[in-house]
Protein backbone atom coordinates (compact mmCIF):
# COMPACT_ATOMS: atom_id res chain seq x y z
CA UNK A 1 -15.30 -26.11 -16.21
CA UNK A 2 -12.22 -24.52 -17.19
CA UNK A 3 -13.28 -21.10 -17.24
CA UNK A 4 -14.93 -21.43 -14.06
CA UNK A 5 -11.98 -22.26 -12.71
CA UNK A 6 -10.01 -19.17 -14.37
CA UNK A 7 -13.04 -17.26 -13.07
CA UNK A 8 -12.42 -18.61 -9.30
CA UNK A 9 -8.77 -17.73 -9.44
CA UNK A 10 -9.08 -14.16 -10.58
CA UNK A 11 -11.75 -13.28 -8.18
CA UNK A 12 -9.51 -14.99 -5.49
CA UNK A 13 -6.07 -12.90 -7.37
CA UNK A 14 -8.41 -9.36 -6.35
CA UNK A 15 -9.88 -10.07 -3.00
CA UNK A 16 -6.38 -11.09 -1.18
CA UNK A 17 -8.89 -13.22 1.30
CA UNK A 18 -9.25 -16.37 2.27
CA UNK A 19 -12.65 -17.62 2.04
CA UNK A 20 -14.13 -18.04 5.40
CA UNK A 21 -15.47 -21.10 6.67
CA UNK A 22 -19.77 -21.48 6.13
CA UNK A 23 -21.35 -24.98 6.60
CA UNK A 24 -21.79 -26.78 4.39
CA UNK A 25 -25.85 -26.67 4.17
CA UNK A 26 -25.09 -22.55 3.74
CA UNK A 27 -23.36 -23.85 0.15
CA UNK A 28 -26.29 -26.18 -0.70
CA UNK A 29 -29.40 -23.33 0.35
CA UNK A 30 -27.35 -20.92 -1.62
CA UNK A 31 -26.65 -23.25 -4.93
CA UNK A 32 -30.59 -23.91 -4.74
CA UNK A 33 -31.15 -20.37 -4.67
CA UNK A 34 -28.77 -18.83 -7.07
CA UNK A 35 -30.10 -18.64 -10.49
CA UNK A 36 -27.58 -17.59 -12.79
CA UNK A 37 -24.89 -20.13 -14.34
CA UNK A 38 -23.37 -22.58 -12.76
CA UNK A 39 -19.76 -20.74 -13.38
CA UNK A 40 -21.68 -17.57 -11.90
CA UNK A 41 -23.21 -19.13 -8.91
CA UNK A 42 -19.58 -20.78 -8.36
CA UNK A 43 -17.85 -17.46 -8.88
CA UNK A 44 -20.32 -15.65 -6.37
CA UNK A 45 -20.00 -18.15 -3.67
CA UNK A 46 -16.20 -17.73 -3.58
CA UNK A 47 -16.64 -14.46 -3.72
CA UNK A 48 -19.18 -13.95 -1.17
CA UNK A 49 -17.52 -16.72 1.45
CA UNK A 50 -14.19 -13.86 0.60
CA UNK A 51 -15.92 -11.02 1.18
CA UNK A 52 -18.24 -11.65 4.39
CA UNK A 53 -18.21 -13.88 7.31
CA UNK A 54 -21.24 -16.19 7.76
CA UNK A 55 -22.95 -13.97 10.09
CA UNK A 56 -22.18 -10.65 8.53
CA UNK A 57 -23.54 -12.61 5.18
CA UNK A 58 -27.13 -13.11 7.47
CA UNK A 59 -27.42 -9.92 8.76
CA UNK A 60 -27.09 -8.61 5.35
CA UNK A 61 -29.52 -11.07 3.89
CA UNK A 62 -32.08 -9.79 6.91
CA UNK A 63 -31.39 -6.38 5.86
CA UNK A 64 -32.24 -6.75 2.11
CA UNK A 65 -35.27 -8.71 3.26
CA UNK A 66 -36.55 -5.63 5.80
CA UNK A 67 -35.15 -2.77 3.40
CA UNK A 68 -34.98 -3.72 0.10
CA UNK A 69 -31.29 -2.60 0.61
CA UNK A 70 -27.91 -5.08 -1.09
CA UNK A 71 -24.93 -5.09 0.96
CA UNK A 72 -22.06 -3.46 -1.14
CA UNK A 73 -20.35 -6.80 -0.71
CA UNK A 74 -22.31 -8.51 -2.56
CA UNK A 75 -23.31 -6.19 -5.24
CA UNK A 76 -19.30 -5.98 -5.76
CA UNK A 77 -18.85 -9.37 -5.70
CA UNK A 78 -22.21 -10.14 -8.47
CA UNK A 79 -20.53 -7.22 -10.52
CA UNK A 80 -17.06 -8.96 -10.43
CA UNK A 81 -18.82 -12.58 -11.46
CA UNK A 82 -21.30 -11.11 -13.87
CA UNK A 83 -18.37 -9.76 -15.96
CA UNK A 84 -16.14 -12.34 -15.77
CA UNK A 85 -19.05 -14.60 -16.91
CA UNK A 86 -20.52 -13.23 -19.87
């Protein structure tokens, strides 16, 4: 728990954002869906609520689903959580 919580901080140190506001049931579909650790799933939903609003976050989920294409975003953001989680 600690480390996730050293992991949160950092990645909230480098992106200078606030996180933006998603509902609530956008935190639970994601958790369900995520299936790395449970300190990388945390560290990519701060991350990802820092990086993207809620709608820019669907339109880039409908993109990858039509193209096959990842938003920068959140390729940075897995990067960023991947490394601080190993």
């Amino acid at each position: 728990m600690r480390s996730c919580l050293v992991a949160l901080l950092a990645l909230a140190a480098c992106s200078g954002h606030a996180a933006h506001a998603y509902p609530e049931a956008e935190r639970t579909a994601f958790a369900q869906s995520c299936s790395g650790s449970e300190e990388f799933c945390a560290c990519a939903w701060d991350g990802l609520t820092r990086a993207m609003t809620v709608d820019e976050y669907h339109a880039a989920l409908t993109r990858f689903q039509d193209t096959g294409l990842m938003d920068p975003r959140i390729v940075r953001v897995r990067a960023q959580c991947r490394e601080q989680t190993i």
